[in-house]
PDB file of N, CA and C in Angstrom:
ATOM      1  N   UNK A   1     144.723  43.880  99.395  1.00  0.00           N
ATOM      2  CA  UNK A   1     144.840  44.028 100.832  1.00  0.00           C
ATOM      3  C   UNK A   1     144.165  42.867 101.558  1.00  0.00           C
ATOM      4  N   UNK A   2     142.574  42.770 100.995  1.00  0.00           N
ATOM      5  CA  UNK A   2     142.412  40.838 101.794  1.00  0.00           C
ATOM      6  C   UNK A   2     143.065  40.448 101.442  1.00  0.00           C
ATOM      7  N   UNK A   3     143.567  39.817 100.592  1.00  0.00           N
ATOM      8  CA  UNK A   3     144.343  38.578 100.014  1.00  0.00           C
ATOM      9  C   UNK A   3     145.102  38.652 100.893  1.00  0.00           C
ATOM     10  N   UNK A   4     146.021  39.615 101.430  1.00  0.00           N
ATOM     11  CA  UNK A   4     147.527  39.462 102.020  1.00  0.00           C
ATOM     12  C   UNK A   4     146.617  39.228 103.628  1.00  0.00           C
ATOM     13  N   UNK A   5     145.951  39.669 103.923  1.00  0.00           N
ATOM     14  CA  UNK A   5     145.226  39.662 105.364  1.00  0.00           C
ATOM     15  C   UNK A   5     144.634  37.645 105.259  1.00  0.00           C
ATOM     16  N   UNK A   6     144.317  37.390 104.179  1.00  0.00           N
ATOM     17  CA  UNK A   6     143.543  36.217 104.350  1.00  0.00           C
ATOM     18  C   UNK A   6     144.723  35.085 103.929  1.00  0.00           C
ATOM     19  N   UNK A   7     146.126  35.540 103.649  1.00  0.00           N
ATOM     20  CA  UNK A   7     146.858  34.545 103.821  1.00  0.00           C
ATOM     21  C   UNK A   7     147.833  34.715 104.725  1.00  0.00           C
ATOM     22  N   UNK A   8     148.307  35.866 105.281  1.00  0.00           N
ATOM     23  CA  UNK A   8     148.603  35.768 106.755  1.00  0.00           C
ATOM     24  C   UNK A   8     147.525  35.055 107.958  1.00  0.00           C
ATOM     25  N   UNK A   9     146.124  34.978 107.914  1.00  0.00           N
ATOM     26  CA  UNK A   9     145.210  34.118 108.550  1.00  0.00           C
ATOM     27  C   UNK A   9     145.607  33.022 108.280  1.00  0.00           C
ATOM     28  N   UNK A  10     145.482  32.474 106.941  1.00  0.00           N
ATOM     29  CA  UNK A  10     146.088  30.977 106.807  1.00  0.00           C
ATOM     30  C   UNK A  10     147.384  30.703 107.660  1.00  0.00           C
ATOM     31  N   UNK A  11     148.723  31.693 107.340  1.00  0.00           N
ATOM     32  CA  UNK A  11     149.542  31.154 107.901  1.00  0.00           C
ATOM     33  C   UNK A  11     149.475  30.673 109.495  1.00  0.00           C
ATOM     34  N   UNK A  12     148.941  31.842 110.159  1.00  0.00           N
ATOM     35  CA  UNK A  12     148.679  31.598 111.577  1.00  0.00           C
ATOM     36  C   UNK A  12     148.112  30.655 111.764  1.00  0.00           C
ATOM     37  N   UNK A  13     146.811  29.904 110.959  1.00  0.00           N
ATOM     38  CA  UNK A  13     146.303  29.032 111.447  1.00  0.00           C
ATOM     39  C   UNK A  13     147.307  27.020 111.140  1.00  0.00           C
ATOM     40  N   UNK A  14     147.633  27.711 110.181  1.00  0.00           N
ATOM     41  CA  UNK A  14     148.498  26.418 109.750  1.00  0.00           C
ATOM     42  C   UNK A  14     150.377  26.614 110.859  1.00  0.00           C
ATOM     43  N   UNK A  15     150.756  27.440 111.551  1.00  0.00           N
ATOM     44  CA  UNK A  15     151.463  27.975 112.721  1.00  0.00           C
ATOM     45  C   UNK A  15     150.578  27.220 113.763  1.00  0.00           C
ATOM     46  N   UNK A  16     149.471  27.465 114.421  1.00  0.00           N
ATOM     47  CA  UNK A  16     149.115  27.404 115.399  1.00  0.00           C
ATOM     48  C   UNK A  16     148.760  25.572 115.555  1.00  0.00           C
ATOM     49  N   UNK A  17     148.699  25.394 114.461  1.00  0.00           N
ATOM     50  CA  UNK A  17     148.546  23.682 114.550  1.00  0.00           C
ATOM     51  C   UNK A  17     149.899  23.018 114.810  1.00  0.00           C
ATOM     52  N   UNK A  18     150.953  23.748 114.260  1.00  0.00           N
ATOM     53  CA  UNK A  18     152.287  22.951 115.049  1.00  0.00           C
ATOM     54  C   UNK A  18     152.846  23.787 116.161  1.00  0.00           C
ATOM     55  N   UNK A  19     152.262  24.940 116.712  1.00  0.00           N
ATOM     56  CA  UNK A  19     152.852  25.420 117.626  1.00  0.00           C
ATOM     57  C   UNK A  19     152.023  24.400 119.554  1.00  0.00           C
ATOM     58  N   UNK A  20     150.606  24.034 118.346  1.00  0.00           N
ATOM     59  CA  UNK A  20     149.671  23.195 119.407  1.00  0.00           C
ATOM     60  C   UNK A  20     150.410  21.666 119.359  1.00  0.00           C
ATOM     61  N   UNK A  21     151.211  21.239 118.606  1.00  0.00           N
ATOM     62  CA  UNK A  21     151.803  19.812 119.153  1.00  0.00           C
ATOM     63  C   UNK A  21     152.824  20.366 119.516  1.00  0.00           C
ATOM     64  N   UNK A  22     153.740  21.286 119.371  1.00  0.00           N
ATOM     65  CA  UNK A  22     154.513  21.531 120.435  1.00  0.00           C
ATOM     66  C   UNK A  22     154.828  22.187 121.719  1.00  0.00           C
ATOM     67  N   UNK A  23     153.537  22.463 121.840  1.00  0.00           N
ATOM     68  CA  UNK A  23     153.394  22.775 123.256  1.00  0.00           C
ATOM     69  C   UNK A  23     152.937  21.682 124.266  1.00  0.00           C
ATOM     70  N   UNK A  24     152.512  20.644 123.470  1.00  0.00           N
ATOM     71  CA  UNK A  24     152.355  19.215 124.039  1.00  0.00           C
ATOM     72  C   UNK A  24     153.208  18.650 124.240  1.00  0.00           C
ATOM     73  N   UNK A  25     154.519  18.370 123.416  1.00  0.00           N
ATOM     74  CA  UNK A  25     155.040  17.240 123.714  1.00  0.00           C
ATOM     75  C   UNK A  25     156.113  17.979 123.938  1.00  0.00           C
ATOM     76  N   UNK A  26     156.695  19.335 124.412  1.00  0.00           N
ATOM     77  CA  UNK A  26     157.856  19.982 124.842  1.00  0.00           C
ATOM     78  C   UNK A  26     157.709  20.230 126.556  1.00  0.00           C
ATOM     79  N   UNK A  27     156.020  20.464 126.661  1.00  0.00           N
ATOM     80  CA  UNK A  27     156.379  20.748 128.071  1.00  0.00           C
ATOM     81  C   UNK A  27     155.268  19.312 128.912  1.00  0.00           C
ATOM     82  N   UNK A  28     155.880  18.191 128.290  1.00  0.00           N
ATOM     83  CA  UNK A  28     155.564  16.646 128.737  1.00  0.00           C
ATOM     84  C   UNK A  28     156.785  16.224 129.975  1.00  0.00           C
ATOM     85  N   UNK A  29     156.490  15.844 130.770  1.00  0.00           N
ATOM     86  CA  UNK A  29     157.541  15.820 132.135  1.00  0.00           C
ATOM     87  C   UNK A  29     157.070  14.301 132.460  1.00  0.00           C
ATOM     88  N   UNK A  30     157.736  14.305 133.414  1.00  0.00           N
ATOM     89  CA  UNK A  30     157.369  12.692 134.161  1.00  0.00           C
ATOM     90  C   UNK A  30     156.447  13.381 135.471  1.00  0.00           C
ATOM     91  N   UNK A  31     156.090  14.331 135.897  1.00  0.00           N
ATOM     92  CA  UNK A  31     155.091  14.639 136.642  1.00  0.00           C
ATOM     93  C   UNK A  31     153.609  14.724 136.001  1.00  0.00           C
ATOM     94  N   UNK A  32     153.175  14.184 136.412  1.00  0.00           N
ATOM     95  CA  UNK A  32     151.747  14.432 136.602  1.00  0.00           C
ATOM     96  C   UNK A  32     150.692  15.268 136.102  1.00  0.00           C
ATOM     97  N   UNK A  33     151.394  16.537 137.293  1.00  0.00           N
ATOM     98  CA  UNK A  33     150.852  18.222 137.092  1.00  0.00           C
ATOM     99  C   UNK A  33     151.078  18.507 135.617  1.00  0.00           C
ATOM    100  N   UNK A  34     152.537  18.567 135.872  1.00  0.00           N
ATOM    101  CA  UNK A  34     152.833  19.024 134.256  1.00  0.00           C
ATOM    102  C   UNK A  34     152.775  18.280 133.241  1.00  0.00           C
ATOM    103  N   UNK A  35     152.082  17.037 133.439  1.00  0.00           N
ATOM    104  CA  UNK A  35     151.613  16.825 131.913  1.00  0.00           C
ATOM    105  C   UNK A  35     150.234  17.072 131.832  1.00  0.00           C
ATOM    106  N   UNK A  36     149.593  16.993 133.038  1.00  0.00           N
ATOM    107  CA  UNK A  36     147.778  17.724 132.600  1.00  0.00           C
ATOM    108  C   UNK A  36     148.016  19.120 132.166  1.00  0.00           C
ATOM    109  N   UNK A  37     149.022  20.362 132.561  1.00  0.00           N
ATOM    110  CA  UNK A  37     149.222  21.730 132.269  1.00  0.00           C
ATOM    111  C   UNK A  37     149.735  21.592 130.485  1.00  0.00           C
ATOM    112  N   UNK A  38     150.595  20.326 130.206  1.00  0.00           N
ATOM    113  CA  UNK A  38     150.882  20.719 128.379  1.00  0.00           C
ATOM    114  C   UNK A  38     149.748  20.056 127.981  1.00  0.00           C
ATOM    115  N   UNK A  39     148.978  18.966 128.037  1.00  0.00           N
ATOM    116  CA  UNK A  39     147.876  18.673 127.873  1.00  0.00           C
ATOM    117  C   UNK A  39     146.432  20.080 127.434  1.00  0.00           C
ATOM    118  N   UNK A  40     146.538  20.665 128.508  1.00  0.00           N
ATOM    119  CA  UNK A  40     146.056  21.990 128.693  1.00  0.00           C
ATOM    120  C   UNK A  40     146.123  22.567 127.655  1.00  0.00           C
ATOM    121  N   UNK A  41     147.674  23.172 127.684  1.00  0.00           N
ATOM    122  CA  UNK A  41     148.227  24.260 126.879  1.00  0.00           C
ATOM    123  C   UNK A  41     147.738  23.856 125.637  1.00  0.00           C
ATOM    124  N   UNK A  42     148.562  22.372 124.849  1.00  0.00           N
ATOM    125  CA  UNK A  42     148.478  22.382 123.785  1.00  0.00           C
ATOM    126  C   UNK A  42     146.701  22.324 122.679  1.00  0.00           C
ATOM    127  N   UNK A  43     145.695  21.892 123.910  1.00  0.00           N
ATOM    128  CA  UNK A  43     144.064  22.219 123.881  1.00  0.00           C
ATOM    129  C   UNK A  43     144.050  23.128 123.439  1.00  0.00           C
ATOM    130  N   UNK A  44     144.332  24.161 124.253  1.00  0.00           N
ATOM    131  CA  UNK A  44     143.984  26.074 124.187  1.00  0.00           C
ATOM    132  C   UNK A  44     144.277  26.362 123.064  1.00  0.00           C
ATOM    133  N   UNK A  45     145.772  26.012 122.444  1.00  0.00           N
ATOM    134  CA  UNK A  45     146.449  26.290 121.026  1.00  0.00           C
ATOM    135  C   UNK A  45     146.401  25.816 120.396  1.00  0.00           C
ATOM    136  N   UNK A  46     145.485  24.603 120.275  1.00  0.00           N
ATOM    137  CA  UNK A  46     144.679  23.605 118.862  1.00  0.00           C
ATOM    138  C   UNK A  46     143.531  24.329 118.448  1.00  0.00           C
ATOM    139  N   UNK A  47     142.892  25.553 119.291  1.00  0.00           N
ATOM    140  CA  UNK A  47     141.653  25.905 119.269  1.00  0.00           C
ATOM    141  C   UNK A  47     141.400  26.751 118.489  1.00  0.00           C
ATOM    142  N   UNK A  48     142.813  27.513 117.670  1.00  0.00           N
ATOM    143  CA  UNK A  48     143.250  28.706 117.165  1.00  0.00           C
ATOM    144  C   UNK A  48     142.888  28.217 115.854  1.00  0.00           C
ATOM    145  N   UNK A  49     143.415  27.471 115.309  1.00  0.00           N
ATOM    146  CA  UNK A  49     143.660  26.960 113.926  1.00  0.00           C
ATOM    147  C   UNK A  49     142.275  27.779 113.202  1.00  0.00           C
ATOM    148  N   UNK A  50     141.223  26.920 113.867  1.00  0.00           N
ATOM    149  CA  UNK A  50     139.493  26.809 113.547  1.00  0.00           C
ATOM    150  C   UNK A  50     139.557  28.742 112.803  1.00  0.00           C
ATOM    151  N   UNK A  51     139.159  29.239 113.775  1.00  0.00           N
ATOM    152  CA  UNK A  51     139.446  30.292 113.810  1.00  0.00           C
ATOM    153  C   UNK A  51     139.967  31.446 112.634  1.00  0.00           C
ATOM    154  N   UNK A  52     141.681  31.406 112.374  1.00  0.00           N
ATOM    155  CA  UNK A  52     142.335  31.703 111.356  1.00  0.00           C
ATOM    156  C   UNK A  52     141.969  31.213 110.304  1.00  0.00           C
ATOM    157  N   UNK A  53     141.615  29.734 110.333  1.00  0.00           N
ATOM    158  CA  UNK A  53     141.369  29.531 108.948  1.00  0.00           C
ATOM    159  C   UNK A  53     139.685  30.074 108.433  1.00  0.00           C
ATOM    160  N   UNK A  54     138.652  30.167 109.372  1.00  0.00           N
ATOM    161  CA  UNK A  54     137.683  30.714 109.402  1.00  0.00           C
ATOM    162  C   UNK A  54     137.667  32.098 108.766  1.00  0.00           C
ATOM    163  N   UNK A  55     138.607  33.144 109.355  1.00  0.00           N
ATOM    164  CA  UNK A  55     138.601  34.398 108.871  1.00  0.00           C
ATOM    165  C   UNK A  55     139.179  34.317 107.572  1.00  0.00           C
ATOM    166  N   UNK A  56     140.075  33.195 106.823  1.00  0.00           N
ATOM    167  CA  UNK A  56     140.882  33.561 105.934  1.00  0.00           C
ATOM    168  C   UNK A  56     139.580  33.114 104.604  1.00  0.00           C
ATOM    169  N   UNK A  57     139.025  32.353 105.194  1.00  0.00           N
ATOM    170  CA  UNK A  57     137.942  32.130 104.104  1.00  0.00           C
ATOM    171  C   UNK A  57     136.774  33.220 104.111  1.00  0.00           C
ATOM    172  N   UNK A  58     136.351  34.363 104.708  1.00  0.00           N
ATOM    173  CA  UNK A  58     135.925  35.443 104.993  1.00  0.00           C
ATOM    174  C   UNK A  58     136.496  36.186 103.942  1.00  0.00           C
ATOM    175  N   UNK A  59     137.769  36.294 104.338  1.00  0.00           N
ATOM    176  CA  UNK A  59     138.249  37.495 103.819  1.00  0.00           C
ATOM    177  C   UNK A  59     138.267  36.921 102.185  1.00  0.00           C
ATOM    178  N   UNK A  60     139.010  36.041 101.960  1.00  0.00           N
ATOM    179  CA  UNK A  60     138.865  35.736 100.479  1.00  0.00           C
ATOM    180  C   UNK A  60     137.979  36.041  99.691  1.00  0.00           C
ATOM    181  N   UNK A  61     136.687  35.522 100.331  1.00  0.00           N
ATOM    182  CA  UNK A  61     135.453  35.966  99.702  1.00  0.00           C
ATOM    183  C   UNK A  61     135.012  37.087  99.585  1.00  0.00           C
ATOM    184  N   UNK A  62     135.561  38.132 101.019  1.00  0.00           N
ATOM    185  CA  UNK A  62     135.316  39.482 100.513  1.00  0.00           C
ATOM    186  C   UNK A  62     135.931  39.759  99.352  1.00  0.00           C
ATOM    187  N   UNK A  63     137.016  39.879  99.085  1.00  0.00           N
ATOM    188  CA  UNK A  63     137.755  39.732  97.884  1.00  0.00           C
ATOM    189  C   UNK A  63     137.363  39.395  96.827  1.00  0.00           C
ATOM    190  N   UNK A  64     136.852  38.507  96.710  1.00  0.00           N
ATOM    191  CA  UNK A  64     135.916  38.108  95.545  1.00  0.00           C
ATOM    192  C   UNK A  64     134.954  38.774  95.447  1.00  0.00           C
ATOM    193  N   UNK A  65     134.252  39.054  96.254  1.00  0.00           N
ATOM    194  CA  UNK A  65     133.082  39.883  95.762  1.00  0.00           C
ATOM    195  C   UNK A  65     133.605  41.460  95.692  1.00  0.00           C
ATOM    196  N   UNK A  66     134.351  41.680  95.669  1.00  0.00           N
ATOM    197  CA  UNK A  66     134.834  43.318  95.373  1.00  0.00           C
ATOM    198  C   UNK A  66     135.114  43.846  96.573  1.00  0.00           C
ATOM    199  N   UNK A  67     135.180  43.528  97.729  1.00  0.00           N
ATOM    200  CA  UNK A  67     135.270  45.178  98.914  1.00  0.00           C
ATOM    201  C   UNK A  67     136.607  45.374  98.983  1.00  0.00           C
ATOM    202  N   UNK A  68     137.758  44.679  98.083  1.00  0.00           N
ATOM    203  CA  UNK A  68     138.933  45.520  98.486  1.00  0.00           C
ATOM    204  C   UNK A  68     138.978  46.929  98.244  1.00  0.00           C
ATOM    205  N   UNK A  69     138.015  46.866  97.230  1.00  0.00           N
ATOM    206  CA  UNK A  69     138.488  48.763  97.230  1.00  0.00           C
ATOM    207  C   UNK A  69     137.323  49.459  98.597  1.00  0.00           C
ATOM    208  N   UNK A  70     136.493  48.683  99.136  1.00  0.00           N
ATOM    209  CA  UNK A  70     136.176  49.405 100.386  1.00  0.00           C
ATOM    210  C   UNK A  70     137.272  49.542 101.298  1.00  0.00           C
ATOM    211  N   UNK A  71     137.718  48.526 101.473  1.00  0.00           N
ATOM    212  CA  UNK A  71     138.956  48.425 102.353  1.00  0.00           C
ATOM    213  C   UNK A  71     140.063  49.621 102.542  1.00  0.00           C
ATOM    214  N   UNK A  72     140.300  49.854 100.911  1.00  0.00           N
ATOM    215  CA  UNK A  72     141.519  51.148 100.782  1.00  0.00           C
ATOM    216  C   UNK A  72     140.918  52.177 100.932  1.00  0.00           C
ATOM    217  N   UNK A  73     139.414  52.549 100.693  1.00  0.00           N
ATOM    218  CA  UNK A  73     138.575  53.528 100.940  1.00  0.00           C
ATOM    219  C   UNK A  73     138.987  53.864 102.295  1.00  0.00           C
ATOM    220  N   UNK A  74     138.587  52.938 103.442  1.00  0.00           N
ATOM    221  CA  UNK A  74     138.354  52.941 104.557  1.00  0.00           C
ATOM    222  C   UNK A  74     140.170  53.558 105.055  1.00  0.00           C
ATOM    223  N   UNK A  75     141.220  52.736 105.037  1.00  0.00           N
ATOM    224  CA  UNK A  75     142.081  53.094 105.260  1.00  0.00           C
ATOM    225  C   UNK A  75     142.808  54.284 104.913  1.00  0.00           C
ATOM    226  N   UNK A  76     142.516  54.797 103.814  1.00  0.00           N
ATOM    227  CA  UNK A  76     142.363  56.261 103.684  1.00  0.00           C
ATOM    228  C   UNK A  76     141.723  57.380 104.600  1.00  0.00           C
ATOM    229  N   UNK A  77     140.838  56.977 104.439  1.00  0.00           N
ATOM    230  CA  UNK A  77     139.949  57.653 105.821  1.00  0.00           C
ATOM    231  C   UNK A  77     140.235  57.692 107.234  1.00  0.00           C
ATOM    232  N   UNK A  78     141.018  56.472 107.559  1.00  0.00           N
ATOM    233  CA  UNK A  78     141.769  56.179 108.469  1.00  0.00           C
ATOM    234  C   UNK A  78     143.199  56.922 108.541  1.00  0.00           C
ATOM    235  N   UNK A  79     143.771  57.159 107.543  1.00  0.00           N
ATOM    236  CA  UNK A  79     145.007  58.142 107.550  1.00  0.00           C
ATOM    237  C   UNK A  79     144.788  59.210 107.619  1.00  0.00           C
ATOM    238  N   UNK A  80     143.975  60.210 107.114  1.00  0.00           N
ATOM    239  CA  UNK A  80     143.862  61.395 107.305  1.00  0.00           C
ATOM    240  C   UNK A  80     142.923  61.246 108.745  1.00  0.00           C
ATOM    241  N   UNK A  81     142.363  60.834 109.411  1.00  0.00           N
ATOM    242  CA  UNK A  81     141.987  61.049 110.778  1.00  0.00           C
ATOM    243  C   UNK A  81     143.314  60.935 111.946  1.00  0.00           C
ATOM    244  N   UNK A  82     144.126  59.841 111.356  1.00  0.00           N
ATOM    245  CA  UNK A  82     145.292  59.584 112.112  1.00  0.00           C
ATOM    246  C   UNK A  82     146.046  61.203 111.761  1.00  0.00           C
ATOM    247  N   UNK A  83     146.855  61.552 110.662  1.00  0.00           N
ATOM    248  CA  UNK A  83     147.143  62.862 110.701  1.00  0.00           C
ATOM    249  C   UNK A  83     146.713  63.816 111.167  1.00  0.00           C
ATOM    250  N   UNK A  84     144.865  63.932 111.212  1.00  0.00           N
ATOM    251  CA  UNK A  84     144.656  65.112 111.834  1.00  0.00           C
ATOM    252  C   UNK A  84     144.512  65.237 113.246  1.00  0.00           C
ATOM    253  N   UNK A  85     145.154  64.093 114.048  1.00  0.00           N
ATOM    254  CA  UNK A  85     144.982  63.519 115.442  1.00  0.00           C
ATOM    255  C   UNK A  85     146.430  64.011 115.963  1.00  0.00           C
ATOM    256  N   UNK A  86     147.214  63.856 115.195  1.00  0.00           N
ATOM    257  CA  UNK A  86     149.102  64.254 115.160  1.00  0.00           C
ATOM    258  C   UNK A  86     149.627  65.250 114.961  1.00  0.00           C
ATOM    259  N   UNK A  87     148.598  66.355 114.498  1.00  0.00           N
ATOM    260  CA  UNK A  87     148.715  67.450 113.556  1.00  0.00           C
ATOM    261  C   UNK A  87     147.998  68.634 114.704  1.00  0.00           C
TER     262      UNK A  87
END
């Protein structure tokens, strides 16, 4: 269950690095405004990467050190509260 959580993190973060040059150079205009606003944008969405890839090395390591089976513990526990919430 990390593993799949800590390489969906990777993906997002390795996503968010080309979704951050293309938010730069798609919304690049011959105005002004709007090139300080993709300038902007594509900042905000370079900032992500750090981040995803941060948690994905987290989680790995949880993994390594054993808490996946806390994990399924937990989500168990989490299903029968969800059922008895529906129920």
């Amino acid at each position: 269950m990390l593993d799949k959580l800590a390489y969906i993190s990777t993906g997002l973060g390795i996503t968010s690095i080309a979704a951050s040059v293309a938010a730069w150079y798609t919304e690049k205009s011959e105005d002004a405004e709007e090139n300080a606003h993709a300038e902007r944008s594509g900042i905000f969405i370079g900032l992500w990467p750090q981040t995803f890839f941060a948690l994905a090395i987290v989680l790995f390591k949880l993994k390594e050190l054993g808490h996946d089976k806390d994990v399924k513990r937990l989500l168990k526990k989490l299903d029968k509260k969800v059922k008895e919430v529906e129920s």
